[in-house]
PDB file of N, CA and C in Angstrom:
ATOM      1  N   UNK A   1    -109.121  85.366  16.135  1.00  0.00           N
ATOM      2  CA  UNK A   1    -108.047  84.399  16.294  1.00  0.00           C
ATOM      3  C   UNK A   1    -106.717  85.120  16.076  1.00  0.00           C
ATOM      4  N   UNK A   2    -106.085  84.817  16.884  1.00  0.00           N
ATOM      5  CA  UNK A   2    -104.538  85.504  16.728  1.00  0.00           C
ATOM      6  C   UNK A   2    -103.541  85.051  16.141  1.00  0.00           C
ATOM      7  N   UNK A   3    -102.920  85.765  14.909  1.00  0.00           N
ATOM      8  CA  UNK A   3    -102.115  85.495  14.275  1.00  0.00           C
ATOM      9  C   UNK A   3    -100.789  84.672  14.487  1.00  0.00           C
ATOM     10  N   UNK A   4    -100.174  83.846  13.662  1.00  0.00           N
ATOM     11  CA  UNK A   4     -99.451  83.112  14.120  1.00  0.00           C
ATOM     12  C   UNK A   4     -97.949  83.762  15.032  1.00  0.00           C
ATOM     13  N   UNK A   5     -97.605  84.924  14.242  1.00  0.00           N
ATOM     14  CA  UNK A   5     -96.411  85.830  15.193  1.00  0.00           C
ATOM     15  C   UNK A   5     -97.130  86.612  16.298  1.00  0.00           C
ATOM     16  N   UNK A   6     -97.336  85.733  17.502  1.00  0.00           N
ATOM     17  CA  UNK A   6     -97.241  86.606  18.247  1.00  0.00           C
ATOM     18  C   UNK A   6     -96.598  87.845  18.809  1.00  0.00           C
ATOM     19  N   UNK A   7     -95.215  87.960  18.321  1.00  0.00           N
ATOM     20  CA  UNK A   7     -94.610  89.099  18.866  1.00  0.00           C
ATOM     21  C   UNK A   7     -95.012  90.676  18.317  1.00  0.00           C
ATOM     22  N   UNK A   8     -95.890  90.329  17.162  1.00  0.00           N
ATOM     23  CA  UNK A   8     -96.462  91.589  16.491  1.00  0.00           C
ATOM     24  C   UNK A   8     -97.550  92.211  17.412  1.00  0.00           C
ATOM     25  N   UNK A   9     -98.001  91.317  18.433  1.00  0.00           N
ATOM     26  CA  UNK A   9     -99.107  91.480  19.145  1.00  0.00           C
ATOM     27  C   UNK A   9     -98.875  92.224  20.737  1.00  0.00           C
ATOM     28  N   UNK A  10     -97.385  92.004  20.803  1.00  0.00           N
ATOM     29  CA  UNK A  10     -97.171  92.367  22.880  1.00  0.00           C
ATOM     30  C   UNK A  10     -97.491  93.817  21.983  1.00  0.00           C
ATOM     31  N   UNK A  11     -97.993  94.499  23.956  1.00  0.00           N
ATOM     32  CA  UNK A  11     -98.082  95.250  24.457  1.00  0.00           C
ATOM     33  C   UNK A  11     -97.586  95.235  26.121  1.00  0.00           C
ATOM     34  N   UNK A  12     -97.059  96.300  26.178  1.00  0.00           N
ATOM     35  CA  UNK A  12     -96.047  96.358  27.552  1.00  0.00           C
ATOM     36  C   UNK A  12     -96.460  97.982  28.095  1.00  0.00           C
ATOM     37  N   UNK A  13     -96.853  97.008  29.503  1.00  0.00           N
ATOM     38  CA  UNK A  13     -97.902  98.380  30.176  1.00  0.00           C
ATOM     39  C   UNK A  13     -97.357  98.115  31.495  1.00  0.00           C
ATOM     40  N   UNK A  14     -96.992  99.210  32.431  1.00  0.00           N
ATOM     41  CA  UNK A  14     -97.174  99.363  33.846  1.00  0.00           C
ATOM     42  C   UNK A  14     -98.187  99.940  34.672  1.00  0.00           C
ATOM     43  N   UNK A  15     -98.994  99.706  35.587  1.00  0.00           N
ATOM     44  CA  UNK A  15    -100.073 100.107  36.223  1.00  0.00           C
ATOM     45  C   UNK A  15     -99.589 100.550  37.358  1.00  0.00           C
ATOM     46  N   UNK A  16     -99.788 101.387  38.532  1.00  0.00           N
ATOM     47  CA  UNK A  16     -99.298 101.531  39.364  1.00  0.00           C
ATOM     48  C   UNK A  16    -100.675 102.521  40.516  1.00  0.00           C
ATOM     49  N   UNK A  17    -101.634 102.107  41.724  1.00  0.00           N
ATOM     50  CA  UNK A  17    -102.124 102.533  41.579  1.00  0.00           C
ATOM     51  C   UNK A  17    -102.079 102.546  43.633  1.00  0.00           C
ATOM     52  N   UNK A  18    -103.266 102.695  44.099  1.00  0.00           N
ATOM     53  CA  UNK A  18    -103.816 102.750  45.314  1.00  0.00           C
ATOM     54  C   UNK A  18    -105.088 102.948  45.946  1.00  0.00           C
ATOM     55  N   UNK A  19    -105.501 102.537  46.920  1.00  0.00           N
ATOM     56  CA  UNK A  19    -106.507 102.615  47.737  1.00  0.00           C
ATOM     57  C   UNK A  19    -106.635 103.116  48.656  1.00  0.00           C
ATOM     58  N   UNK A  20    -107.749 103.850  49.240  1.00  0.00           N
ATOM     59  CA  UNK A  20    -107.692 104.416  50.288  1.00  0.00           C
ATOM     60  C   UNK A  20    -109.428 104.304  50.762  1.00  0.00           C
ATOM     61  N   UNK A  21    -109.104 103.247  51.847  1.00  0.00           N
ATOM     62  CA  UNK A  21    -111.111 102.930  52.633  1.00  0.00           C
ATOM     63  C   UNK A  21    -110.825 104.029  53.463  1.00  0.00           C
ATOM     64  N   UNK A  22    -112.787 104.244  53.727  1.00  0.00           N
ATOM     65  CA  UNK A  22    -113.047 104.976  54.682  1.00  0.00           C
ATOM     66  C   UNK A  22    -113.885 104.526  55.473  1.00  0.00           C
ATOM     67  N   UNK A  23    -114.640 105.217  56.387  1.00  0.00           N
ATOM     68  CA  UNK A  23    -115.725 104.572  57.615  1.00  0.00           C
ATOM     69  C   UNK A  23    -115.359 103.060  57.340  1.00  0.00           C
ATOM     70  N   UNK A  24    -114.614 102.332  57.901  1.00  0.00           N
ATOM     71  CA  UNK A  24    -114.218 101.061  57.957  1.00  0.00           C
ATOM     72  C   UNK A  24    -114.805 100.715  56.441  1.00  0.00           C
ATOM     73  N   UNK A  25    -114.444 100.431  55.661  1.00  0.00           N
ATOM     74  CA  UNK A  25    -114.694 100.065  54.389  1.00  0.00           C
ATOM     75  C   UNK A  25    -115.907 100.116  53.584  1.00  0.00           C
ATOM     76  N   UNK A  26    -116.891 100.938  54.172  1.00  0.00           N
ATOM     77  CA  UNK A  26    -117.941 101.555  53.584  1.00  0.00           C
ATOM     78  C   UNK A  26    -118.024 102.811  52.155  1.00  0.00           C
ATOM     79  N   UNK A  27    -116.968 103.159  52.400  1.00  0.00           N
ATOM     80  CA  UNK A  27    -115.922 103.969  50.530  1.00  0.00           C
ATOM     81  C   UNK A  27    -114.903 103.602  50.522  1.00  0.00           C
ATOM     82  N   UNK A  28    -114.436 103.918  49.572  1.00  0.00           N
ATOM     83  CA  UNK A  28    -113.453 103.188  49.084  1.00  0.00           C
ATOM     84  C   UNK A  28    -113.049 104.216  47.826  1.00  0.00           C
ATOM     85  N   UNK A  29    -111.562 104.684  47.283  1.00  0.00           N
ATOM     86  CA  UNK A  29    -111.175 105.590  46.641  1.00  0.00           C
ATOM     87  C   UNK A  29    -110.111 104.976  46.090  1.00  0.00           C
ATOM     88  N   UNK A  30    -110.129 105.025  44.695  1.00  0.00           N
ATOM     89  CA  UNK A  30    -108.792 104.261  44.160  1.00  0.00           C
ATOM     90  C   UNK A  30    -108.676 105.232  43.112  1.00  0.00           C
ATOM     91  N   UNK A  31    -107.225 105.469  43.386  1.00  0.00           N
ATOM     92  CA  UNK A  31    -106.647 106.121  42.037  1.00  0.00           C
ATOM     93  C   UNK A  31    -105.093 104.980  41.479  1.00  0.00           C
ATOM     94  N   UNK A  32    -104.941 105.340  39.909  1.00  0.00           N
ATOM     95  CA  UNK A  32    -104.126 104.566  39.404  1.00  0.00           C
ATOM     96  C   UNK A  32    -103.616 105.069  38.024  1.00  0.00           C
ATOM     97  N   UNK A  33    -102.217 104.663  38.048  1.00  0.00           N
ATOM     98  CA  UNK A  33    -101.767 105.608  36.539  1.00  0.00           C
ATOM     99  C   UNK A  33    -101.332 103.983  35.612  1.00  0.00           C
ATOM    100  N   UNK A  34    -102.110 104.051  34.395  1.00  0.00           N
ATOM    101  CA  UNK A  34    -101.661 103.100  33.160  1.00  0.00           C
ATOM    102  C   UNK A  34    -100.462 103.613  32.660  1.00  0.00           C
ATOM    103  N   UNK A  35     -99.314 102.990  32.141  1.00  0.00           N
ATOM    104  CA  UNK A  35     -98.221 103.598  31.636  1.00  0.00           C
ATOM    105  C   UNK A  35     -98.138 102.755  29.906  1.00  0.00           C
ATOM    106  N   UNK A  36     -98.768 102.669  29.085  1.00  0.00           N
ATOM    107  CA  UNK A  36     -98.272 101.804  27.758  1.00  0.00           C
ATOM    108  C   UNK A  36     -96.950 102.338  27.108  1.00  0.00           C
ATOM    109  N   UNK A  37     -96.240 101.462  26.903  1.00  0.00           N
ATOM    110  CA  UNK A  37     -94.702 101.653  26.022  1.00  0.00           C
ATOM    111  C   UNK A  37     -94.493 101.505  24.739  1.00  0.00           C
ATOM    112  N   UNK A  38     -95.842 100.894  24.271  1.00  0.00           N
ATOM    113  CA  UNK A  38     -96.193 100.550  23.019  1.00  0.00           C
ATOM    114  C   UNK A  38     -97.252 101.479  21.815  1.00  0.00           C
ATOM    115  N   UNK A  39     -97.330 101.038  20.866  1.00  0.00           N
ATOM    116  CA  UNK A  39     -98.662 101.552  20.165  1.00  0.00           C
ATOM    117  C   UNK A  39     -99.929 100.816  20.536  1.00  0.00           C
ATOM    118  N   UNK A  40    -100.654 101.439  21.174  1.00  0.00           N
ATOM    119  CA  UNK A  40    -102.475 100.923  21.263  1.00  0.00           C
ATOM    120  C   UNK A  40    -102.747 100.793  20.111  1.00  0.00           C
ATOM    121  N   UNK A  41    -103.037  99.734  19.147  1.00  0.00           N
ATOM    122  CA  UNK A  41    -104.057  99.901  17.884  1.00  0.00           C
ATOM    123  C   UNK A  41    -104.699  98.690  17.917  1.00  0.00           C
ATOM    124  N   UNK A  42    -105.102  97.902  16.522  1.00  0.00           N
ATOM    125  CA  UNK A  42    -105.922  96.927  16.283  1.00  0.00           C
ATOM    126  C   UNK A  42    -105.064  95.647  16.202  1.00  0.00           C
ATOM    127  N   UNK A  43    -103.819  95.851  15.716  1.00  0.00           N
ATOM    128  CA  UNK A  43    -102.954  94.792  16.074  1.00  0.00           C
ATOM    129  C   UNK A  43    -102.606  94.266  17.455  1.00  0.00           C
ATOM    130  N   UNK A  44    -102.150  95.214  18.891  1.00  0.00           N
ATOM    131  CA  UNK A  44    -101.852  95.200  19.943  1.00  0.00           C
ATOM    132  C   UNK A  44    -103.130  94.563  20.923  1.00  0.00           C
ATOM    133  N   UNK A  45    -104.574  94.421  20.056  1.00  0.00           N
ATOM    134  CA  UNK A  45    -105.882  93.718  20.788  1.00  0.00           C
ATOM    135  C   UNK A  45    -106.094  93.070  20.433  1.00  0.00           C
ATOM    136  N   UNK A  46    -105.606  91.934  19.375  1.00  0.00           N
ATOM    137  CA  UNK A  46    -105.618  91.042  18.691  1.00  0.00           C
ATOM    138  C   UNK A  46    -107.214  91.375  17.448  1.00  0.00           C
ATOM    139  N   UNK A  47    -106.797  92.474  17.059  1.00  0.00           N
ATOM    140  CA  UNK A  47    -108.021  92.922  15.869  1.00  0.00           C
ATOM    141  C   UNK A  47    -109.381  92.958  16.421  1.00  0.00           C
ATOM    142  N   UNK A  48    -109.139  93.583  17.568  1.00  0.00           N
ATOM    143  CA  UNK A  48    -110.926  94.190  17.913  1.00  0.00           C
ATOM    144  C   UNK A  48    -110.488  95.788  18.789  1.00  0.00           C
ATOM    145  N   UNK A  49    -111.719  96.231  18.591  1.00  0.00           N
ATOM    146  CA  UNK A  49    -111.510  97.716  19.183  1.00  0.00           C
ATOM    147  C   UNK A  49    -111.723  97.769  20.861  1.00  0.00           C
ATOM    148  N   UNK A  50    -111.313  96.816  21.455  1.00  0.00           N
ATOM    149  CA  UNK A  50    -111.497  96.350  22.829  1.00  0.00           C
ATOM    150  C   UNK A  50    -110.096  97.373  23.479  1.00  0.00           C
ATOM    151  N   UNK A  51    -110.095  98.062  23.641  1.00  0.00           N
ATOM    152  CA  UNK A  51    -108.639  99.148  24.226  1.00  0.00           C
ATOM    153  C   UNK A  51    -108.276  98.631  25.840  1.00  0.00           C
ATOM    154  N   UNK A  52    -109.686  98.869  26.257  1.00  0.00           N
ATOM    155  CA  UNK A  52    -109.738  98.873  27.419  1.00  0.00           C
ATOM    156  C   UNK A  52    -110.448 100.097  28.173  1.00  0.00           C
ATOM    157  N   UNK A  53    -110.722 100.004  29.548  1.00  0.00           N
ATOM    158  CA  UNK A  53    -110.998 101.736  29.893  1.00  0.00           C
ATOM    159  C   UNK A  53    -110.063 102.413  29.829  1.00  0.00           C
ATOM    160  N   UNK A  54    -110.688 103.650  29.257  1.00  0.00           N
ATOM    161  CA  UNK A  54    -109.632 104.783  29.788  1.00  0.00           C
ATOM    162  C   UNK A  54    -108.593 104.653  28.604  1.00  0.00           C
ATOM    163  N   UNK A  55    -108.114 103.789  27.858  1.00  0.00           N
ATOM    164  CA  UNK A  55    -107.760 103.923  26.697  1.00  0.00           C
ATOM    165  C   UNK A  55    -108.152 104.185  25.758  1.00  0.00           C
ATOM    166  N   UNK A  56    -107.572 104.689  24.722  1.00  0.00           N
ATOM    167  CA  UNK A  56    -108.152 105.044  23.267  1.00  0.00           C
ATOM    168  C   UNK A  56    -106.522 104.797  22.034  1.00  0.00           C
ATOM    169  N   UNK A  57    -107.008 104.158  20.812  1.00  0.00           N
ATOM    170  CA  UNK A  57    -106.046 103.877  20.372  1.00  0.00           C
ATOM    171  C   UNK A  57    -105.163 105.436  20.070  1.00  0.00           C
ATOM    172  N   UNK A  58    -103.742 104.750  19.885  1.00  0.00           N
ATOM    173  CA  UNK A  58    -103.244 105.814  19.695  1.00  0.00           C
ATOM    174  C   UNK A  58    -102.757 106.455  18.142  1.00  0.00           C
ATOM    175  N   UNK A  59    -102.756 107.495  17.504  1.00  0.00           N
ATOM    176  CA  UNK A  59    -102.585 108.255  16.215  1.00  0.00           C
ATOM    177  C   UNK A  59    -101.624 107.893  15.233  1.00  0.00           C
ATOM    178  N   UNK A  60    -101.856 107.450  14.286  1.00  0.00           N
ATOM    179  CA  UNK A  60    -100.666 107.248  13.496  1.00  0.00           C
ATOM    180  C   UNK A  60     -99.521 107.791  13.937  1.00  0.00           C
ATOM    181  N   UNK A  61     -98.043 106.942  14.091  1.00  0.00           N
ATOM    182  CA  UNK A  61     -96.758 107.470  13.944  1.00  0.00           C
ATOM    183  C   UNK A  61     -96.882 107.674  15.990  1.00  0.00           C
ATOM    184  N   UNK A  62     -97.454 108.163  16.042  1.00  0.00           N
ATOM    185  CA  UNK A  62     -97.757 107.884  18.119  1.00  0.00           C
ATOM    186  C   UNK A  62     -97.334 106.715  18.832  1.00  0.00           C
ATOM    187  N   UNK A  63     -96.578 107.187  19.860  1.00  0.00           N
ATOM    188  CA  UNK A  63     -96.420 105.648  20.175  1.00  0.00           C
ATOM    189  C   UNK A  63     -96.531 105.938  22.105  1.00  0.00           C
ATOM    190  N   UNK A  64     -97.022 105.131  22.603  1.00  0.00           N
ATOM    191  CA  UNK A  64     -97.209 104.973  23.564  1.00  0.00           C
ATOM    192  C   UNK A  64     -98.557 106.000  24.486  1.00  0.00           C
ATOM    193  N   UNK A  65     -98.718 106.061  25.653  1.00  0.00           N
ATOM    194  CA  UNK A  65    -100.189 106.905  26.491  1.00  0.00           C
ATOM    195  C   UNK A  65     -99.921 106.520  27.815  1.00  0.00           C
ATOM    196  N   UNK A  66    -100.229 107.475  28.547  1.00  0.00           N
ATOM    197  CA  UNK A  66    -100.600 107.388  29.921  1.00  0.00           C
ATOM    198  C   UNK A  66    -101.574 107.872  30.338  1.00  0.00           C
ATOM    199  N   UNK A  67    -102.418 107.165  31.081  1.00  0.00           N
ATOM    200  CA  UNK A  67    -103.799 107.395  31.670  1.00  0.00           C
ATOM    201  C   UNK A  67    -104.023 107.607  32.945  1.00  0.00           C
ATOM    202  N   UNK A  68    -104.519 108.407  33.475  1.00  0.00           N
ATOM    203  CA  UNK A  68    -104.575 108.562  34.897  1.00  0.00           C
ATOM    204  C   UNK A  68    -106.381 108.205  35.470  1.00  0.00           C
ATOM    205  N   UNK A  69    -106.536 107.223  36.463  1.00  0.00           N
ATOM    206  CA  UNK A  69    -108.212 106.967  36.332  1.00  0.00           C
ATOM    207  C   UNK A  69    -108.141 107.476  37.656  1.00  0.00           C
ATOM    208  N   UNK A  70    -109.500 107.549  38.099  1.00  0.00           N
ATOM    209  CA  UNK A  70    -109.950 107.515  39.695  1.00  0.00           C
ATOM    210  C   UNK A  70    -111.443 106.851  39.855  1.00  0.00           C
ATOM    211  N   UNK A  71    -111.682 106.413  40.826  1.00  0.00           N
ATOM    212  CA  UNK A  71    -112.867 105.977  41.441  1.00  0.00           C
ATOM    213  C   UNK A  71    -113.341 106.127  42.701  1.00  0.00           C
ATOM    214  N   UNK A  72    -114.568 106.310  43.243  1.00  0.00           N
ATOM    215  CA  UNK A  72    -114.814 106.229  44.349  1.00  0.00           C
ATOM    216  C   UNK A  72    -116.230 105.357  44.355  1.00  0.00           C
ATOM    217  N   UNK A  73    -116.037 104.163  45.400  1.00  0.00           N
ATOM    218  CA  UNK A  73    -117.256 103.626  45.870  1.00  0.00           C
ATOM    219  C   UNK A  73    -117.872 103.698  46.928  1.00  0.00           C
ATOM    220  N   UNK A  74    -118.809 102.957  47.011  1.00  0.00           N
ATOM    221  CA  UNK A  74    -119.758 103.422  48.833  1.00  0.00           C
ATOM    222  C   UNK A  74    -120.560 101.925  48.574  1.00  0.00           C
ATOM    223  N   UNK A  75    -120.759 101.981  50.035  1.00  0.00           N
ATOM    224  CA  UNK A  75    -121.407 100.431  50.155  1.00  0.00           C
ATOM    225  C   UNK A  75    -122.542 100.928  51.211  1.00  0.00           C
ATOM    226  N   UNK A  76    -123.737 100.559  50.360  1.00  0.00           N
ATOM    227  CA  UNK A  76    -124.770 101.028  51.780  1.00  0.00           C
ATOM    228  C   UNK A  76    -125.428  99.916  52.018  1.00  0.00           C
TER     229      UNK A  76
END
């Protein structure tokens, strides 16, 4: 349950990413960069270790991460 001040809780993230199909949409390739402005910790998930992918909290006194993911799918 989340504490009554919410403002202890934002987190402020930009995502920015893309796609690219192939053989008419049979793969599919996505890359994407997370940008957080904030501290990742246990406060910013409302007290669970839920980060997200590709995140990991960040180090005492640390503030903010950028993540770079990729994927590729196929549809047979």
């Amino acid at each position: 349950m989340p504490d009554a001040d919410l403002s202890t809780n934002q987190l402020n993230a930009l995502t920015v990413g893309v796609n690219w199909f192939l053989k008419r949409h049979s793969a599919k390739f996505t890359l994407d960069t997370v940008m957080l402005f904030n501290n990742l910790n246990n406060v910013s998930t409302l007290n669970t270790s839920l980060t997200g992918p590709g995140l990991l909290p960040d180090d005492g006194g640390r503030k903010g991460q950028v993540v770079i993911r990729s994927q590729f799918q196929l549809l047979f």
